[in-house]
N, C-alpha and C. Protein backbone atom coordinates (compact mmCIF):
# COMPACT_ATOMS: atom_id res chain seq x y z
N UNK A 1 14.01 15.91 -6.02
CA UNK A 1 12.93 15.58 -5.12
C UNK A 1 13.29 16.12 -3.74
N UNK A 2 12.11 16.44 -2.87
CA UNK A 2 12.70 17.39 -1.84
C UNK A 2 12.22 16.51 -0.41
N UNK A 3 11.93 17.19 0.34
CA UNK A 3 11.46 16.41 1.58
C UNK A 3 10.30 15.62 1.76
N UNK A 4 9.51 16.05 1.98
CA UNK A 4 8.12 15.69 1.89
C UNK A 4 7.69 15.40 0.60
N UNK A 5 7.90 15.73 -0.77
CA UNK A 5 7.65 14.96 -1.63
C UNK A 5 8.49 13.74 -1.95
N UNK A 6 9.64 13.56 -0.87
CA UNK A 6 10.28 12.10 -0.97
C UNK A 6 9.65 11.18 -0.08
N UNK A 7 9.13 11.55 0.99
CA UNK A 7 8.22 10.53 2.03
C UNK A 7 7.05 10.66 1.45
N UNK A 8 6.70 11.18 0.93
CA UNK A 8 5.03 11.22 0.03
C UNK A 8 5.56 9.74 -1.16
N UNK A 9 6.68 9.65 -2.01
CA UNK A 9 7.23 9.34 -2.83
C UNK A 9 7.52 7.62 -2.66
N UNK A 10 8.27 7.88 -1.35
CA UNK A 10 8.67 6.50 -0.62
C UNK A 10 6.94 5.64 -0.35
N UNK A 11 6.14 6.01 0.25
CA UNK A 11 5.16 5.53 1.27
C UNK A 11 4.09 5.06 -0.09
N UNK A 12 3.80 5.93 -1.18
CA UNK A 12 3.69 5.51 -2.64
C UNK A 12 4.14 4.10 -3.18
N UNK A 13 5.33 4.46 -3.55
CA UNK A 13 6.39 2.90 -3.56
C UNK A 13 6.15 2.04 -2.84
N UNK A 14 6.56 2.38 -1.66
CA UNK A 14 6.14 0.75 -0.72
C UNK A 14 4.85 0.22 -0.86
N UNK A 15 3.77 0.88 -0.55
CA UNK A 15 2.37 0.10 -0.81
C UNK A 15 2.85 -0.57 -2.55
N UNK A 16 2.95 0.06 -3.51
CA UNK A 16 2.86 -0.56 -5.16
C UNK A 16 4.39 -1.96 -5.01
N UNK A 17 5.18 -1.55 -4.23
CA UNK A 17 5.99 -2.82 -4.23
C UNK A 17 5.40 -3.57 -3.45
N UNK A 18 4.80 -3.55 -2.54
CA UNK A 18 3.76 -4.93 -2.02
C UNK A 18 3.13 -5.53 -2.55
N UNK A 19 2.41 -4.97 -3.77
CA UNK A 19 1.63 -6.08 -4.38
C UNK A 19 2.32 -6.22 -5.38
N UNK A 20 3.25 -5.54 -5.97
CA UNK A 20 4.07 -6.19 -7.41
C UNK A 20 5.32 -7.88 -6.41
N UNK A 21 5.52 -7.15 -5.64
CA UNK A 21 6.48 -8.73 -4.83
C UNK A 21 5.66 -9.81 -4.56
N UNK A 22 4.50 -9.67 -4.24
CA UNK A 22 3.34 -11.05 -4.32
C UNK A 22 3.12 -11.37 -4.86
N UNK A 23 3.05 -10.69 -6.44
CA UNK A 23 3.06 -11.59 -7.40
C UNK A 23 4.20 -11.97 -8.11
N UNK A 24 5.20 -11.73 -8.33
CA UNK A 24 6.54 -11.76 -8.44
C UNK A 24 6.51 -13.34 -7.18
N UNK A 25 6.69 -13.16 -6.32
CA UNK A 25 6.78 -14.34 -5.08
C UNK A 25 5.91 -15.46 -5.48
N UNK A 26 4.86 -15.45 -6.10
CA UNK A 26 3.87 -16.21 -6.61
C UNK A 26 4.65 -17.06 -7.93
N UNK A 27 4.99 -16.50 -8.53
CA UNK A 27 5.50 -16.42 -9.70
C UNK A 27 6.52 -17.43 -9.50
N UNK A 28 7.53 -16.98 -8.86
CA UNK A 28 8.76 -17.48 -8.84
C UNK A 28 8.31 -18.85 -7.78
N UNK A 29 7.86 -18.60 -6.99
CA UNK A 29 7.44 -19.59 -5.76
C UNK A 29 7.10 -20.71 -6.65
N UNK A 30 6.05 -21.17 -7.61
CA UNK A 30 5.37 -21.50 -8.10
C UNK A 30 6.04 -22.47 -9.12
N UNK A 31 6.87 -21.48 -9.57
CA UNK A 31 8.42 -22.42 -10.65
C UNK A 31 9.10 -22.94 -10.06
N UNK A 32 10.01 -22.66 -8.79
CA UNK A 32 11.17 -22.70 -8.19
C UNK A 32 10.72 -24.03 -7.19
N UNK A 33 9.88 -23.97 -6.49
CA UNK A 33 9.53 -24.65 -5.32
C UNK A 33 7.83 -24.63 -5.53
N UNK A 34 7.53 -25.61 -6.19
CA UNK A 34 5.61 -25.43 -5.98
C UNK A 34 5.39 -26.50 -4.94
N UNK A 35 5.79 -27.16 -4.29
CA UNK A 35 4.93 -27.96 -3.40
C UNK A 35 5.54 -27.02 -1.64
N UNK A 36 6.13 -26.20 -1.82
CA UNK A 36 6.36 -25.43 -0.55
C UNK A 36 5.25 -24.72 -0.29
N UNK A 37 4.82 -25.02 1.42
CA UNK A 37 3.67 -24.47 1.77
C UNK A 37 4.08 -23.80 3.19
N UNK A 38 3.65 -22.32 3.34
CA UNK A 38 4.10 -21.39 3.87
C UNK A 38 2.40 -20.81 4.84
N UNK A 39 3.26 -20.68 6.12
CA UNK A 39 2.50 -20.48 7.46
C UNK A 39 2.13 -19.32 7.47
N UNK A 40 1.06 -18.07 8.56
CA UNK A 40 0.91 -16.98 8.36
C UNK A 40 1.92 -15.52 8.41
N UNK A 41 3.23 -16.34 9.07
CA UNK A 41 4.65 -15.83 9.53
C UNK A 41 4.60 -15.15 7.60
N UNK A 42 4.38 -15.76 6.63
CA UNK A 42 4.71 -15.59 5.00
C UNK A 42 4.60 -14.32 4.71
N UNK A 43 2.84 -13.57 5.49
CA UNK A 43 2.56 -12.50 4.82
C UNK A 43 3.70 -11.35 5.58
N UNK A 44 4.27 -11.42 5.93
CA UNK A 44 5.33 -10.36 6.65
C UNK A 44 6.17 -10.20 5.31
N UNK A 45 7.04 -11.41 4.61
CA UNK A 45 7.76 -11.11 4.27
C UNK A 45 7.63 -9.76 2.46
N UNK A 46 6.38 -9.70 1.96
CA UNK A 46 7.01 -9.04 1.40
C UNK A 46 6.61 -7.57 1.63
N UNK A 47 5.86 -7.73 2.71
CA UNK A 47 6.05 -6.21 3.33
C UNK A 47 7.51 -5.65 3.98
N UNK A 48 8.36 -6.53 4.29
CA UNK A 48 9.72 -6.47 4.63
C UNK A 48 10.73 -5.87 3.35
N UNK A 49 10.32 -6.97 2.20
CA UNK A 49 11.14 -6.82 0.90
C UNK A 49 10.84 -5.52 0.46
N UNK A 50 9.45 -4.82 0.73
CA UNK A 50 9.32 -3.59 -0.06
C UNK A 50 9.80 -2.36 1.28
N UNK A 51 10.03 -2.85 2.50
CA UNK A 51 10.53 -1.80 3.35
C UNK A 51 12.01 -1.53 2.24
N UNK A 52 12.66 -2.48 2.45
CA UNK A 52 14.19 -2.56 1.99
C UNK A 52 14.12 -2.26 0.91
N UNK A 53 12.95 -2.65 -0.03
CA UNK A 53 13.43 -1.99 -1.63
C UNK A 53 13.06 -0.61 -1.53
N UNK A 54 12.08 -0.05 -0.93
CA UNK A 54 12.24 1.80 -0.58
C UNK A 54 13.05 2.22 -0.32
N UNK A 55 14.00 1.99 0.22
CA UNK A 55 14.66 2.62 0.97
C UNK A 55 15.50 3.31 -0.10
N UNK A 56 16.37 2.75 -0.88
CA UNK A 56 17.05 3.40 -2.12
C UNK A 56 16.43 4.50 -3.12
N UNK A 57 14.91 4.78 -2.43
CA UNK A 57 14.50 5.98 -3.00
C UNK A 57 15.11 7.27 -2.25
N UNK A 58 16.14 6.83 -1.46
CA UNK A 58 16.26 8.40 -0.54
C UNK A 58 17.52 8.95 -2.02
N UNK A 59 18.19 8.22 -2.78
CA UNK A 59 19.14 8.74 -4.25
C UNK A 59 18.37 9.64 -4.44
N UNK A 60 17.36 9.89 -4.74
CA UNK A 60 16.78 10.54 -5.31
C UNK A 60 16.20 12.19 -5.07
N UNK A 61 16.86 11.98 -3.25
CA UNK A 61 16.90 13.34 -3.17
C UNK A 61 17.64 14.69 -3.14
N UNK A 62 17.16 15.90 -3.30
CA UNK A 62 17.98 16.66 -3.92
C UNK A 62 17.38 18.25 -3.57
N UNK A 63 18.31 18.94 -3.43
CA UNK A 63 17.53 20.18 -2.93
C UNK A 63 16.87 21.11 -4.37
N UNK A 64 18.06 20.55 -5.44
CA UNK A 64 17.31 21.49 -6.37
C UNK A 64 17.27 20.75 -7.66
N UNK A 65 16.34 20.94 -8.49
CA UNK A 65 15.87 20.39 -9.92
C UNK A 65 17.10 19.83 -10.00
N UNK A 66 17.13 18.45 -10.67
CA UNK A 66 18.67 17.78 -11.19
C UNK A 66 18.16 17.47 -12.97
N UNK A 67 19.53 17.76 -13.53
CA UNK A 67 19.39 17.77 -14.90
C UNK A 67 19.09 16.10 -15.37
N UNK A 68 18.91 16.38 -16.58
CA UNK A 68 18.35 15.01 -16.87
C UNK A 68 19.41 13.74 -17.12
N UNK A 69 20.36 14.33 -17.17
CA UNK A 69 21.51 13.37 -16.53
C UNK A 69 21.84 12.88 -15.78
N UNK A 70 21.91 13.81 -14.61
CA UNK A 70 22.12 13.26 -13.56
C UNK A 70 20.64 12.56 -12.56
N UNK A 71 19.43 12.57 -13.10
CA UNK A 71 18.50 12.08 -12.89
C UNK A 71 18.91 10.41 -13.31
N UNK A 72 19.13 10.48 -14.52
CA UNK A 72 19.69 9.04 -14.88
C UNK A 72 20.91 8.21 -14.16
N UNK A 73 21.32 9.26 -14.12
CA UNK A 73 22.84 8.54 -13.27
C UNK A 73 21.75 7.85 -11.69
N UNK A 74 21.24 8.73 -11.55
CA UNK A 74 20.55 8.37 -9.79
C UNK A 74 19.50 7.21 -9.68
N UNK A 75 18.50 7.27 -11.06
CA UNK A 75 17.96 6.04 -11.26
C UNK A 75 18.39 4.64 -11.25
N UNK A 76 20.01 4.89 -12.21
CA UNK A 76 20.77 3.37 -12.25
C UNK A 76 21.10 3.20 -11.07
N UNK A 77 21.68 4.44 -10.38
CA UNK A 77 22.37 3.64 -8.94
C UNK A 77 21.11 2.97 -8.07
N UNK A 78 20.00 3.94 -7.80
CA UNK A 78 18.88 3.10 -7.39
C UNK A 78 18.57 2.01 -7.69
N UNK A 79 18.55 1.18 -9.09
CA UNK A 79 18.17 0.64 -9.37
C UNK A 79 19.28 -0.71 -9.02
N UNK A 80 20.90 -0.07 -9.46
CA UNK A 80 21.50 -0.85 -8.67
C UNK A 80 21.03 -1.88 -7.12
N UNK A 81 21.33 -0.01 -6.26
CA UNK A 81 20.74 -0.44 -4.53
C UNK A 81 20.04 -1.62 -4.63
N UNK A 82 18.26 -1.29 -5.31
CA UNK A 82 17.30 -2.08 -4.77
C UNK A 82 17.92 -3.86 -5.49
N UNK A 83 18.47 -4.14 -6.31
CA UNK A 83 19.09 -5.59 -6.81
C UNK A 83 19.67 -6.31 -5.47
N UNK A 84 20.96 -5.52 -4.90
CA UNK A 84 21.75 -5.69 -4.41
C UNK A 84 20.74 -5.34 -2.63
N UNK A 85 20.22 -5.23 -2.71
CA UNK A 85 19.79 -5.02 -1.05
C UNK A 85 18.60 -6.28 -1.03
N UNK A 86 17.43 -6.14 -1.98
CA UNK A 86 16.64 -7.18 -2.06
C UNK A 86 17.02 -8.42 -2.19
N UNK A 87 18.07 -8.45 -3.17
CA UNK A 87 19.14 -10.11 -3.05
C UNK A 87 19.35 -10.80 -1.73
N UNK A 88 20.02 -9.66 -1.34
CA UNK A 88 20.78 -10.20 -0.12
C UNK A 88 19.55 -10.72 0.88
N UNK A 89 18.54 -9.44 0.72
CA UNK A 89 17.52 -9.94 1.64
C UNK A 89 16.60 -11.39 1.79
N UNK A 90 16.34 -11.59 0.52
CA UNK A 90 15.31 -12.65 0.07
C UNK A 90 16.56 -13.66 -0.09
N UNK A 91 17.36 -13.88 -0.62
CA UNK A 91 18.25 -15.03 -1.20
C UNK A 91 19.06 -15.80 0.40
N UNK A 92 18.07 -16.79 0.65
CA UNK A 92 18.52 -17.18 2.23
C UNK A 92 20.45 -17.82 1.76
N UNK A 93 20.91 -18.03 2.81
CA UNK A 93 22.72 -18.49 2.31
C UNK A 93 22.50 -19.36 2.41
N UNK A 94 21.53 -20.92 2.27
CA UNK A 94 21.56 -21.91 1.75
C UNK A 94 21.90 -21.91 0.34
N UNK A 95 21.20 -21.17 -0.83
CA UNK A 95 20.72 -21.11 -2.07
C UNK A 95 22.15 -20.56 -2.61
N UNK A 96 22.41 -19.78 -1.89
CA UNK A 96 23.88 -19.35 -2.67
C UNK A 96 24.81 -19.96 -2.45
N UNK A 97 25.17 -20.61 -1.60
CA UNK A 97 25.87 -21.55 -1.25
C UNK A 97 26.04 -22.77 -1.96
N UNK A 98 24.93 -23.21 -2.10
CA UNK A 98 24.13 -24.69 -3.48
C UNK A 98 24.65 -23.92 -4.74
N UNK A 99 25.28 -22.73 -4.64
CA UNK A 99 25.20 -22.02 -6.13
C UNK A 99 24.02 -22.61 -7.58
N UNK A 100 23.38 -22.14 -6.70
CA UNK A 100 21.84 -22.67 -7.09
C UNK A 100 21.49 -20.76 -8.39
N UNK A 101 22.48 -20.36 -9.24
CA UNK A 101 22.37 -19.20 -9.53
C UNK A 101 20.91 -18.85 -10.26
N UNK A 102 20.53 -19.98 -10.82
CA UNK A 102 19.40 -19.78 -11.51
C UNK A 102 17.79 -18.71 -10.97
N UNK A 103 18.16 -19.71 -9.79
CA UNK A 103 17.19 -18.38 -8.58
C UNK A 103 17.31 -17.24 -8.17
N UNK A 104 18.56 -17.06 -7.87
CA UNK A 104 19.24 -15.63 -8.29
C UNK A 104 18.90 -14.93 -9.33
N UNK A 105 19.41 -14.73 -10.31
CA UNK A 105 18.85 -14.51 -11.76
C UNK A 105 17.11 -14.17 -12.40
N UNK A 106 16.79 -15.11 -11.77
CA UNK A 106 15.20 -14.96 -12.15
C UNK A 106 14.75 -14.37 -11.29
N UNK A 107 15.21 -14.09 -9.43
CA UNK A 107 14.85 -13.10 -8.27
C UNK A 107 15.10 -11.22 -9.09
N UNK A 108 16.60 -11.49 -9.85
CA UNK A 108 16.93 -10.03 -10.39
C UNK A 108 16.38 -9.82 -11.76
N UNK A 109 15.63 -10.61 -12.30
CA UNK A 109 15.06 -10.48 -13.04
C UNK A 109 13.64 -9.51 -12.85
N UNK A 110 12.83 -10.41 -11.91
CA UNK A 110 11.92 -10.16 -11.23
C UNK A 110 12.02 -8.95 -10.60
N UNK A 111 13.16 -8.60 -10.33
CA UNK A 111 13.22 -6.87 -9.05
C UNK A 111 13.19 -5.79 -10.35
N UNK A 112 14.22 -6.38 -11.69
CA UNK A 112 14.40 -5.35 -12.64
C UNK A 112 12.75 -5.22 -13.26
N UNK A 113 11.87 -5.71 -13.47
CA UNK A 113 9.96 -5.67 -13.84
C UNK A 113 9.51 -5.06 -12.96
N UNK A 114 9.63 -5.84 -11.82
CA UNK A 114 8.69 -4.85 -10.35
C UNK A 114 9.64 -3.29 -10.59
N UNK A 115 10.58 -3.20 -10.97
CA UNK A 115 11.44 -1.66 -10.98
C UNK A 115 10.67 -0.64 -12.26
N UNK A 116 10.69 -1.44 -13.07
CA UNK A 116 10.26 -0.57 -14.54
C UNK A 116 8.86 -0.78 -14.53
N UNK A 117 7.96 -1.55 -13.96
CA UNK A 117 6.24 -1.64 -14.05
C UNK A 117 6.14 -0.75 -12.94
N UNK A 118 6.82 -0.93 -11.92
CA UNK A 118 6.71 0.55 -10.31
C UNK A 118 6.68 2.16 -11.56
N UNK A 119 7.76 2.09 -12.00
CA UNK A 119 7.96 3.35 -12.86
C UNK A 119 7.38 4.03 -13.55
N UNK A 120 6.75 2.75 -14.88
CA UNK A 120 5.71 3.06 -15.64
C UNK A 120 4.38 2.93 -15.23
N UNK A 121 3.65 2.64 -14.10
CA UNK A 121 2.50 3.07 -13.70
C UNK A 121 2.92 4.73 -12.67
N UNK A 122 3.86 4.79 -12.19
CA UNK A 122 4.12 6.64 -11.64
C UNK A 122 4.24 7.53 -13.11
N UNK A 123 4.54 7.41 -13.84
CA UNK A 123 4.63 8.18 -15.35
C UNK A 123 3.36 8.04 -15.42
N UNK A 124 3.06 7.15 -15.77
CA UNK A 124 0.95 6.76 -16.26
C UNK A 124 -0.11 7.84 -15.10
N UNK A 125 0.64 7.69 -14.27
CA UNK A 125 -0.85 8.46 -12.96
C UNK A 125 0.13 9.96 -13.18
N UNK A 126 1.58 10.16 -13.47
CA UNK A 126 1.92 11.87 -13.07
C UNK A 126 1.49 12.42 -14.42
N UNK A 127 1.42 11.74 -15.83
CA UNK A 127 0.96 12.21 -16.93
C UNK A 127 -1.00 12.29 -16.88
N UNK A 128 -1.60 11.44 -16.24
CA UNK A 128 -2.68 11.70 -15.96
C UNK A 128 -2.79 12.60 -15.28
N UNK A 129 -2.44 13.35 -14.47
CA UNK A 129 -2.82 14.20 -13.58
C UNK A 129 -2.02 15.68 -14.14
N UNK A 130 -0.92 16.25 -14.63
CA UNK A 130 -0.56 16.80 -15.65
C UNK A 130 -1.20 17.08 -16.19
N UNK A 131 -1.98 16.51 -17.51
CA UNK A 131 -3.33 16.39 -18.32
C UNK A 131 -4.34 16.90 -17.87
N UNK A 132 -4.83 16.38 -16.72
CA UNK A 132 -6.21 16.90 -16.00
C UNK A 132 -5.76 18.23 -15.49
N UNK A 133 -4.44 18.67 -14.85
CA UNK A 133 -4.31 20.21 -14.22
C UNK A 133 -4.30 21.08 -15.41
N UNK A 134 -3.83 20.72 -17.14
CA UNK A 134 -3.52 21.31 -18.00
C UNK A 134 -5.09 22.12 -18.51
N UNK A 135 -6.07 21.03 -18.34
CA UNK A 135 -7.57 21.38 -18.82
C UNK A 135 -8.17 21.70 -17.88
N UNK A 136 -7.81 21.57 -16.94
CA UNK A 136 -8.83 22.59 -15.24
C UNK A 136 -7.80 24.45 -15.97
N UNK A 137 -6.62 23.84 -16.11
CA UNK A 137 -5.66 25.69 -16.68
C UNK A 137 -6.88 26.15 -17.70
N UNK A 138 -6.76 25.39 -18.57
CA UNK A 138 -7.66 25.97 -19.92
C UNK A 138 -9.25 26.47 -19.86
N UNK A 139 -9.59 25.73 -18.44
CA UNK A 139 -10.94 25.99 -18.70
C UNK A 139 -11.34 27.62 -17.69
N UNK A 140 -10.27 27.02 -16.82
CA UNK A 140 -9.99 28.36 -15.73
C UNK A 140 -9.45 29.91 -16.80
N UNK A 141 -8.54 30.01 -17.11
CA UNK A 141 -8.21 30.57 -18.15
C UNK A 141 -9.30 31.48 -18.95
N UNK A 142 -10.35 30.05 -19.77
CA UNK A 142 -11.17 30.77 -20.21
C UNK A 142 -12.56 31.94 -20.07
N UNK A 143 -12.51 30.99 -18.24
CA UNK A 143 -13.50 31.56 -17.77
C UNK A 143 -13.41 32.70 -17.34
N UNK A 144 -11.86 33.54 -17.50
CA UNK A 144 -11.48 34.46 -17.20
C UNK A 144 -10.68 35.37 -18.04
N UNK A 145 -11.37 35.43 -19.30
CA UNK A 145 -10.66 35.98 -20.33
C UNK A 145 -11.81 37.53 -20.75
């Protein structure tokens, strides 16, 4: 991934991790703590969580095509990053402290879904659009045969 298709890439991500962390936050909020009731200060935070979980898309850049190995190798470490940065972020040091791990766990649970549903809707729209350039080729093509 190169320059501008990594800030095209990032700015992508962040909007789709905003609404996958609200519901994820919903989710967990809902199990964990349902009678907690949260002021307008709330809607910041998971526009915050998805600043910080972008950010580990910069692995991913590269000046030239990377083999499909090392594509993988860069995904896990990403995928690492965003665990380990979003944790720290969201998991206030009361909760870890209470070694309260269960919330933990179901937070990295939650980042590893928002990670692979982020993924598999970018596969779903780059194979849609693939598809559609393949039959604009064919029809172009024909009209010029």
């Amino acid at each position: 991934m190169r320059g501008k298709e990594l800030v095209n890439d990032m700015i992508y991500t962040y909007f789709m991790l905003v609404t996958m962390i609200l519901g994820v936050m919903m989710v967990l909020g809902t199990h964990f703590m349902p009678d907690v009731r949260f002021g307008y200060e709330a809607f910041g935070t998971p526009l915050q969580y998805a600043a910080w979980g972008t950010l580990p898309n910069i692995v991913m850049y590269a000046k030239k095509e990377l083999t499909l190995k090392q594509f993988l190798i860069r995904k896990m470490i990403q995928l690492l990053l965003v665990e380990i940065i979003v944790i720290n972020v969201a998991i206030p040091a009361q909760i870890v402290e209470a070694r309260n791990i269960e919330v933990v766990v179901a937070l990295a649970v939650g980042i590893l879904v928002v990670y692979i549903f982020t993924h598999l809707i970018e596969w779903f729209q780059n194979y849609t659009m693939a598809k559609r350039m393949t039959e604009e080729l064919l029809v172009f093509q024909k009209k010029h045969e």
